[in-house]
PDB file of N, CA and C in Angstrom:
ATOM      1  N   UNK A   1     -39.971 -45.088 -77.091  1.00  0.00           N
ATOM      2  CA  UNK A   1     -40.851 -44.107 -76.490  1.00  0.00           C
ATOM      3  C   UNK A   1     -40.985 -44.390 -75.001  1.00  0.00           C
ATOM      4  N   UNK A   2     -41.156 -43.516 -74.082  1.00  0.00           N
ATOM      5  CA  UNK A   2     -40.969 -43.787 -72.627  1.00  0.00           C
ATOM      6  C   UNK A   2     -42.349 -43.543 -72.249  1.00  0.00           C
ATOM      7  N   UNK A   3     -42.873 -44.320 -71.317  1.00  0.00           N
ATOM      8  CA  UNK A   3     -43.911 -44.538 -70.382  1.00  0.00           C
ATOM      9  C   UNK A   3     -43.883 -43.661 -69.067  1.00  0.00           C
ATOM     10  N   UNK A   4     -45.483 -42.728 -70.187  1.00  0.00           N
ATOM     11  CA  UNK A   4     -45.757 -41.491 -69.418  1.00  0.00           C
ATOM     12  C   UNK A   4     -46.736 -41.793 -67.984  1.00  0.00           C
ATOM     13  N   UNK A   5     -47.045 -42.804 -68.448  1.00  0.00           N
ATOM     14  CA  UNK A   5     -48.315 -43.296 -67.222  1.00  0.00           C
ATOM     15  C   UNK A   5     -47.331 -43.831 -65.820  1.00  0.00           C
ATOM     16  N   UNK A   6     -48.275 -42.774 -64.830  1.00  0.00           N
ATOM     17  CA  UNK A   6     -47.832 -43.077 -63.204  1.00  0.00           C
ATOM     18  C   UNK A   6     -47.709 -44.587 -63.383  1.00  0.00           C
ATOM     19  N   UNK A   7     -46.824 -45.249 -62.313  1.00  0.00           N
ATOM     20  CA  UNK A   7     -46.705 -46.325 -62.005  1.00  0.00           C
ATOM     21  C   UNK A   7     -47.658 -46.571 -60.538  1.00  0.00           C
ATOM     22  N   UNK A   8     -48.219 -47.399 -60.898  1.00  0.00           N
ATOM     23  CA  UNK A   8     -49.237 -47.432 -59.474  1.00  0.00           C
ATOM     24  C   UNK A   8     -48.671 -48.340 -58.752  1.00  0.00           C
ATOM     25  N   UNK A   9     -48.344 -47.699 -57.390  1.00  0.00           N
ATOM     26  CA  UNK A   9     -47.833 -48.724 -56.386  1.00  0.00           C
ATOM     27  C   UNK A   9     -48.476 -49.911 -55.800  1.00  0.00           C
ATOM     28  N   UNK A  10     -48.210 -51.191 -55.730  1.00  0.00           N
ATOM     29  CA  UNK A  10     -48.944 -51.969 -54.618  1.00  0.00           C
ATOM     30  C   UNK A  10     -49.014 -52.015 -53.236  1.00  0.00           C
ATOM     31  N   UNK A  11     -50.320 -52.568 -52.486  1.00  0.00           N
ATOM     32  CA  UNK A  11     -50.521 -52.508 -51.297  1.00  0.00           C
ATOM     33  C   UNK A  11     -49.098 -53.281 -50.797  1.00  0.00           C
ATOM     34  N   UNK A  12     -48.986 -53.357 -49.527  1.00  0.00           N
ATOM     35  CA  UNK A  12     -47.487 -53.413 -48.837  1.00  0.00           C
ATOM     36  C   UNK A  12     -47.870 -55.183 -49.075  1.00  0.00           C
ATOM     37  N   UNK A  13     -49.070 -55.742 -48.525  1.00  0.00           N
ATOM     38  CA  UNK A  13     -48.913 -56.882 -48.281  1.00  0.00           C
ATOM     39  C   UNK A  13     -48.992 -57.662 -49.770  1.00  0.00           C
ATOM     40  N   UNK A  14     -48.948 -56.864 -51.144  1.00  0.00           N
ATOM     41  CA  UNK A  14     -48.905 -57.449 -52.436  1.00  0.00           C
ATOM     42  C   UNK A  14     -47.164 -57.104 -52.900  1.00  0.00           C
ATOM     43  N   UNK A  15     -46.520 -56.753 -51.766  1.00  0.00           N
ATOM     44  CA  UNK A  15     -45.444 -56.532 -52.710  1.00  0.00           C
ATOM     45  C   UNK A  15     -43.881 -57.556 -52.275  1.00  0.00           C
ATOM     46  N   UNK A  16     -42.944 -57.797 -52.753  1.00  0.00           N
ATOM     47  CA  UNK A  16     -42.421 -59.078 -52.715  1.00  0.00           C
ATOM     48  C   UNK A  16     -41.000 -58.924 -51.570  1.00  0.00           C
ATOM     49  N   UNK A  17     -40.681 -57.782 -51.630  1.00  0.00           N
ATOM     50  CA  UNK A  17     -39.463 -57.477 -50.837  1.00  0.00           C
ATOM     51  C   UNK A  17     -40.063 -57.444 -49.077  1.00  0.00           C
ATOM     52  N   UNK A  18     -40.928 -56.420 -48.841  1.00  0.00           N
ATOM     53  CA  UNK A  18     -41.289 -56.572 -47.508  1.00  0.00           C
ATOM     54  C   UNK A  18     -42.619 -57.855 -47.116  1.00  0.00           C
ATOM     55  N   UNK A  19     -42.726 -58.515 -47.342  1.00  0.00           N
ATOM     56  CA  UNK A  19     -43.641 -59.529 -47.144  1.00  0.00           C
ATOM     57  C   UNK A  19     -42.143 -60.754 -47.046  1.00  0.00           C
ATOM     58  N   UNK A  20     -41.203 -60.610 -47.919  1.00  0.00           N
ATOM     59  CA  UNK A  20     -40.576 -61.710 -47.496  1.00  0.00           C
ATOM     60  C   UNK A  20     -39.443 -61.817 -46.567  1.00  0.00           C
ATOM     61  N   UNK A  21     -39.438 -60.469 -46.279  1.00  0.00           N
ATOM     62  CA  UNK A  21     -38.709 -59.912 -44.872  1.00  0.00           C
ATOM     63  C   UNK A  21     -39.845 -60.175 -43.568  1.00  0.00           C
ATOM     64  N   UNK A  22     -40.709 -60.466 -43.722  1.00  0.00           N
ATOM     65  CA  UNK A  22     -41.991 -60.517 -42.197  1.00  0.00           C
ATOM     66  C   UNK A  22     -41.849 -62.388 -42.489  1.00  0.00           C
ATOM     67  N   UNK A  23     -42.045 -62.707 -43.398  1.00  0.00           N
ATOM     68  CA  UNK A  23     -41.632 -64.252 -43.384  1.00  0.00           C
ATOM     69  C   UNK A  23     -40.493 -64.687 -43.076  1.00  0.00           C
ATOM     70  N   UNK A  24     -39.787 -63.980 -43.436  1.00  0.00           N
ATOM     71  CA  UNK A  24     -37.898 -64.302 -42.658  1.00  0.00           C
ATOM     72  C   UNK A  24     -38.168 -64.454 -41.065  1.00  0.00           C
ATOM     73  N   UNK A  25     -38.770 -63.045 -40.712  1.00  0.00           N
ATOM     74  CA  UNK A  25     -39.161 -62.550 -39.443  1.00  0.00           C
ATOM     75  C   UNK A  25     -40.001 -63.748 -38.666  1.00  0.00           C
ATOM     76  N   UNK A  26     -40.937 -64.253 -39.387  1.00  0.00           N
ATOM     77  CA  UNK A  26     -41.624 -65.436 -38.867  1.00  0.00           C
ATOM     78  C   UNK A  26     -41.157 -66.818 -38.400  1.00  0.00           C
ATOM     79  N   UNK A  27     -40.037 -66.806 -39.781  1.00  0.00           N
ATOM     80  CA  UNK A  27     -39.117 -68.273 -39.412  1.00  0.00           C
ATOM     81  C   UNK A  27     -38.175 -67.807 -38.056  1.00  0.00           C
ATOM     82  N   UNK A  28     -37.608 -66.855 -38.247  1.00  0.00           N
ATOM     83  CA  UNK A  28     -36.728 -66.630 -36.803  1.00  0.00           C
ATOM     84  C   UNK A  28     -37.581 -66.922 -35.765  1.00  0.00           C
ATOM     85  N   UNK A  29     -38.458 -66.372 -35.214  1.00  0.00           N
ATOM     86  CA  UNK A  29     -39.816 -65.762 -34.622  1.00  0.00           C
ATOM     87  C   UNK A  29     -39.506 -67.894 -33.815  1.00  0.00           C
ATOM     88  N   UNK A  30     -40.105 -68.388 -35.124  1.00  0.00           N
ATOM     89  CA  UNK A  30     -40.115 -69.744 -34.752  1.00  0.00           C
ATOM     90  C   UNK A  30     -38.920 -70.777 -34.259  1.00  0.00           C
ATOM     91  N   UNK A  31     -37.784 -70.150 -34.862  1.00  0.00           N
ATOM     92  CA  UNK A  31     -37.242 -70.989 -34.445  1.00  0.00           C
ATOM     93  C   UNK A  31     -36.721 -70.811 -33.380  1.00  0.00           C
ATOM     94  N   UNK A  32     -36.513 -69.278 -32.657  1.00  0.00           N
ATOM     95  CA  UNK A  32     -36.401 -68.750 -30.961  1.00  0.00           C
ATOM     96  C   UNK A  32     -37.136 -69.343 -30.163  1.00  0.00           C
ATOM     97  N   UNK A  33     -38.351 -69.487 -30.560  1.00  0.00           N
ATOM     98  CA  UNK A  33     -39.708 -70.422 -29.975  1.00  0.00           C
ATOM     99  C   UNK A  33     -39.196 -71.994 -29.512  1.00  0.00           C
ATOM    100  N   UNK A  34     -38.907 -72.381 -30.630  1.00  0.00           N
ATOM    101  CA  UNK A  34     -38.063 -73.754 -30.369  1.00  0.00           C
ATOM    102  C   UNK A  34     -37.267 -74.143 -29.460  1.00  0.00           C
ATOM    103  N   UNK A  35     -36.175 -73.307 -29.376  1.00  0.00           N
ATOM    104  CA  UNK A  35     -35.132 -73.464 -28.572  1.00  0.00           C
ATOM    105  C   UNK A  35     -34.892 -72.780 -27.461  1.00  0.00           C
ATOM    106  N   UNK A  36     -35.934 -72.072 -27.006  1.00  0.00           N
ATOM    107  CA  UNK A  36     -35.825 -71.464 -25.689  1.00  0.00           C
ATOM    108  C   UNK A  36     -36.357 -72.414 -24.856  1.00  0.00           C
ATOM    109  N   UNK A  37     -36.338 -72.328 -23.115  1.00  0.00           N
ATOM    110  CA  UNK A  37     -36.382 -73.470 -22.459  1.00  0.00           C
ATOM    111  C   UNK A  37     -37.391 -73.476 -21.457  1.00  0.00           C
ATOM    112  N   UNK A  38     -38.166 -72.013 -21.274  1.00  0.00           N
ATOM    113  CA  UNK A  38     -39.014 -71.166 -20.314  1.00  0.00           C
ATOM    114  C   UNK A  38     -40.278 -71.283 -21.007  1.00  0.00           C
ATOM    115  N   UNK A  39     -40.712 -71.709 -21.442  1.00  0.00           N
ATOM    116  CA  UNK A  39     -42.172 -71.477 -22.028  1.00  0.00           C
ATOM    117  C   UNK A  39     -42.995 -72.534 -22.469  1.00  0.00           C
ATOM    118  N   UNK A  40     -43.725 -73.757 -22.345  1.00  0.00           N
ATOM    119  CA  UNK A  40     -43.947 -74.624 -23.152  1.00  0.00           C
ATOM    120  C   UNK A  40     -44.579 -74.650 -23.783  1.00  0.00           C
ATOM    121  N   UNK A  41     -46.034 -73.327 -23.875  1.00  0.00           N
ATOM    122  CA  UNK A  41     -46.906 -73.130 -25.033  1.00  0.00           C
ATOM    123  C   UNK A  41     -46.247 -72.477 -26.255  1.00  0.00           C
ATOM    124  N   UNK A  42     -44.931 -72.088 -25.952  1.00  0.00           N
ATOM    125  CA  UNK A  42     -44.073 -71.503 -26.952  1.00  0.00           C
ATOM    126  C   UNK A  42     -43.604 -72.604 -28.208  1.00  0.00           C
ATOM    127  N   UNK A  43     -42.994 -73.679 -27.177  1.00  0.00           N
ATOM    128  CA  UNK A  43     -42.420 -74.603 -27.613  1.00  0.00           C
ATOM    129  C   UNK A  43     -43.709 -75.647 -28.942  1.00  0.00           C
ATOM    130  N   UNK A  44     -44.986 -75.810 -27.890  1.00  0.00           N
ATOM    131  CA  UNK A  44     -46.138 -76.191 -28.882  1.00  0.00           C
ATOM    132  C   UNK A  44     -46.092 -75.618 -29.961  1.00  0.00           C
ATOM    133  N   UNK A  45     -46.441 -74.199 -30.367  1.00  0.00           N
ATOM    134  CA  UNK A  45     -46.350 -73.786 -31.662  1.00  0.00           C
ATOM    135  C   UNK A  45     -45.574 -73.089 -32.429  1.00  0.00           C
ATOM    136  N   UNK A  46     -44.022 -73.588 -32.023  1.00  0.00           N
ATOM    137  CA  UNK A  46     -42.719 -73.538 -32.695  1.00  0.00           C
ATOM    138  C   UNK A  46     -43.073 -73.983 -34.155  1.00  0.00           C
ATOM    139  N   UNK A  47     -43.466 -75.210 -34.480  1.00  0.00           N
ATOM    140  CA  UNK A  47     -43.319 -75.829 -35.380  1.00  0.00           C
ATOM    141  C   UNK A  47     -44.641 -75.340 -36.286  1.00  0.00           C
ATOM    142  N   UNK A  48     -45.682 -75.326 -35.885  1.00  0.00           N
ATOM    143  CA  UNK A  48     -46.294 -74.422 -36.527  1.00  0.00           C
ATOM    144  C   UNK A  48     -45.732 -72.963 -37.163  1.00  0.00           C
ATOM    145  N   UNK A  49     -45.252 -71.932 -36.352  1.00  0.00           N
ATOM    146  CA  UNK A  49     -45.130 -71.016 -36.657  1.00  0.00           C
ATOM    147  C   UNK A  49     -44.088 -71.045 -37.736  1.00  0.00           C
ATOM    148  N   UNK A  50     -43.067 -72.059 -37.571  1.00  0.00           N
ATOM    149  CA  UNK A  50     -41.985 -72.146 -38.493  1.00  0.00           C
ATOM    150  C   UNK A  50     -42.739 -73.006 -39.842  1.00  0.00           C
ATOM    151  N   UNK A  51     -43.369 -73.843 -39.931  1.00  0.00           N
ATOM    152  CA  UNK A  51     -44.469 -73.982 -41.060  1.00  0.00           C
ATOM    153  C   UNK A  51     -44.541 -73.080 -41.950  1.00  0.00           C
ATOM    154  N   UNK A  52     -45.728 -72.453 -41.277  1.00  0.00           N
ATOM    155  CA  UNK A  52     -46.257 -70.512 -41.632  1.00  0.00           C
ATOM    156  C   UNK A  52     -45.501 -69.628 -42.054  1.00  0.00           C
ATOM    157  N   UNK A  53     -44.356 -69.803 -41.351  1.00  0.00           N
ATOM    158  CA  UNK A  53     -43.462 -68.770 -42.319  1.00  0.00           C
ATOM    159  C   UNK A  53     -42.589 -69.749 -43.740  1.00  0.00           C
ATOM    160  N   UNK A  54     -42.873 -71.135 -43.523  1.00  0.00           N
ATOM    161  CA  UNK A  54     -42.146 -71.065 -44.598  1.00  0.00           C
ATOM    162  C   UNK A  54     -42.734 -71.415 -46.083  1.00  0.00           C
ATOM    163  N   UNK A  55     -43.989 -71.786 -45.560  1.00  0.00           N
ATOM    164  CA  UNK A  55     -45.147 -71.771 -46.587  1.00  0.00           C
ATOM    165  C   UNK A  55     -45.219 -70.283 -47.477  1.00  0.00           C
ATOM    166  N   UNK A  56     -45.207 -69.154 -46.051  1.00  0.00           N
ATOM    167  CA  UNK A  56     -45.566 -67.395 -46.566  1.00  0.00           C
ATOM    168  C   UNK A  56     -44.323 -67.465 -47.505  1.00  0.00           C
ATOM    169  N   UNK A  57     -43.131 -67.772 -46.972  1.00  0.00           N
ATOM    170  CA  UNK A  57     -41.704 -67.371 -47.765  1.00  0.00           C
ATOM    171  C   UNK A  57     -42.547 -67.894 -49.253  1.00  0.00           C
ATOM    172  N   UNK A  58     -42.633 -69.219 -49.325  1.00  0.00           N
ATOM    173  CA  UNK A  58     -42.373 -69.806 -50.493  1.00  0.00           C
ATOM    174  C   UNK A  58     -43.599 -69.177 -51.558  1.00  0.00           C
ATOM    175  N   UNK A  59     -44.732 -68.477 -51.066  1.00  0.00           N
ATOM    176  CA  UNK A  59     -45.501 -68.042 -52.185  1.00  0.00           C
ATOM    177  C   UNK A  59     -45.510 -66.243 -51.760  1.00  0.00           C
ATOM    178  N   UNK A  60     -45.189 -66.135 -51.123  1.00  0.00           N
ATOM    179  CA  UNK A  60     -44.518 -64.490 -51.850  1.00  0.00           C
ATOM    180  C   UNK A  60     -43.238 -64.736 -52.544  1.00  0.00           C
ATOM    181  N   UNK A  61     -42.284 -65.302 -52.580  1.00  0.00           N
ATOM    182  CA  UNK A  61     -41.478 -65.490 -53.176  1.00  0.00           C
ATOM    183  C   UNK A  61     -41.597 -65.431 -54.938  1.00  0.00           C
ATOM    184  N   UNK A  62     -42.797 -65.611 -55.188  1.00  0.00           N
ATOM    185  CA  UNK A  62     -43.744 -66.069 -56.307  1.00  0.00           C
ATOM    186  C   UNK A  62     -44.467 -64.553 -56.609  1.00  0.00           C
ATOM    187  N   UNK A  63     -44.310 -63.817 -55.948  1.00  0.00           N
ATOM    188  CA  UNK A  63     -44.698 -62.243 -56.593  1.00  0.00           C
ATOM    189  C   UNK A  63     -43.656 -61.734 -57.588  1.00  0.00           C
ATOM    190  N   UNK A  64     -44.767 -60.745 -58.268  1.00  0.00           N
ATOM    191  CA  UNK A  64     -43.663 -59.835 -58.850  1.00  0.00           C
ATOM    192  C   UNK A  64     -42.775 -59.041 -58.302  1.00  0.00           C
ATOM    193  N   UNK A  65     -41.180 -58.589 -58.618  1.00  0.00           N
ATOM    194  CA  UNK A  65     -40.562 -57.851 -57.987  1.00  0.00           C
ATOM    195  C   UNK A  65     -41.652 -56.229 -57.930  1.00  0.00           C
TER     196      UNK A  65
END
C-alpha cells in the first residue's frame, strides 16, 4: 500500500546534504585562512575555523538523509 501522507520537509539547517556542503565550505574557508600570507588575524583563527567545520562535518554527517 503506498503512503498517502505529504512528506514534510525539513528546515534547511536539519537537513544532511546542504549543511554538509556549508561545512565543506567552512573547512576550505579555513584552510585559505591558513595559508595565505596578508592577514594575521586570519591566520589566528585558521585553526579554529578548521576545528568548526570539522566538528559541523562530523555531526551532520549523523543526520538523516
Amino acid at each position: 500500500m503506498e503512503n498517502t501522507t505529504p512528506h514534510k520537509k525539513r528546515p534547511f539547517f536539519l537537513r544532511r546534504g546542504p549543511m554538509e556542503n556549508v561545512a565543506t565550505a567552512l573547512i576550505a574557508i579555513g584552510f585559505l585562512m591558513l595559508f595565505q600570507p596578508f592577514a594575521l588575524v586570519l591566520y589566528t583563527y585558521s585553526l579554529v575555523t578548521l576545528l568548526a567545520g570539522t566538528v559541523m562535518f562530523i555531526i551532520v554527517s549523523k543526520f538523516p538523509e
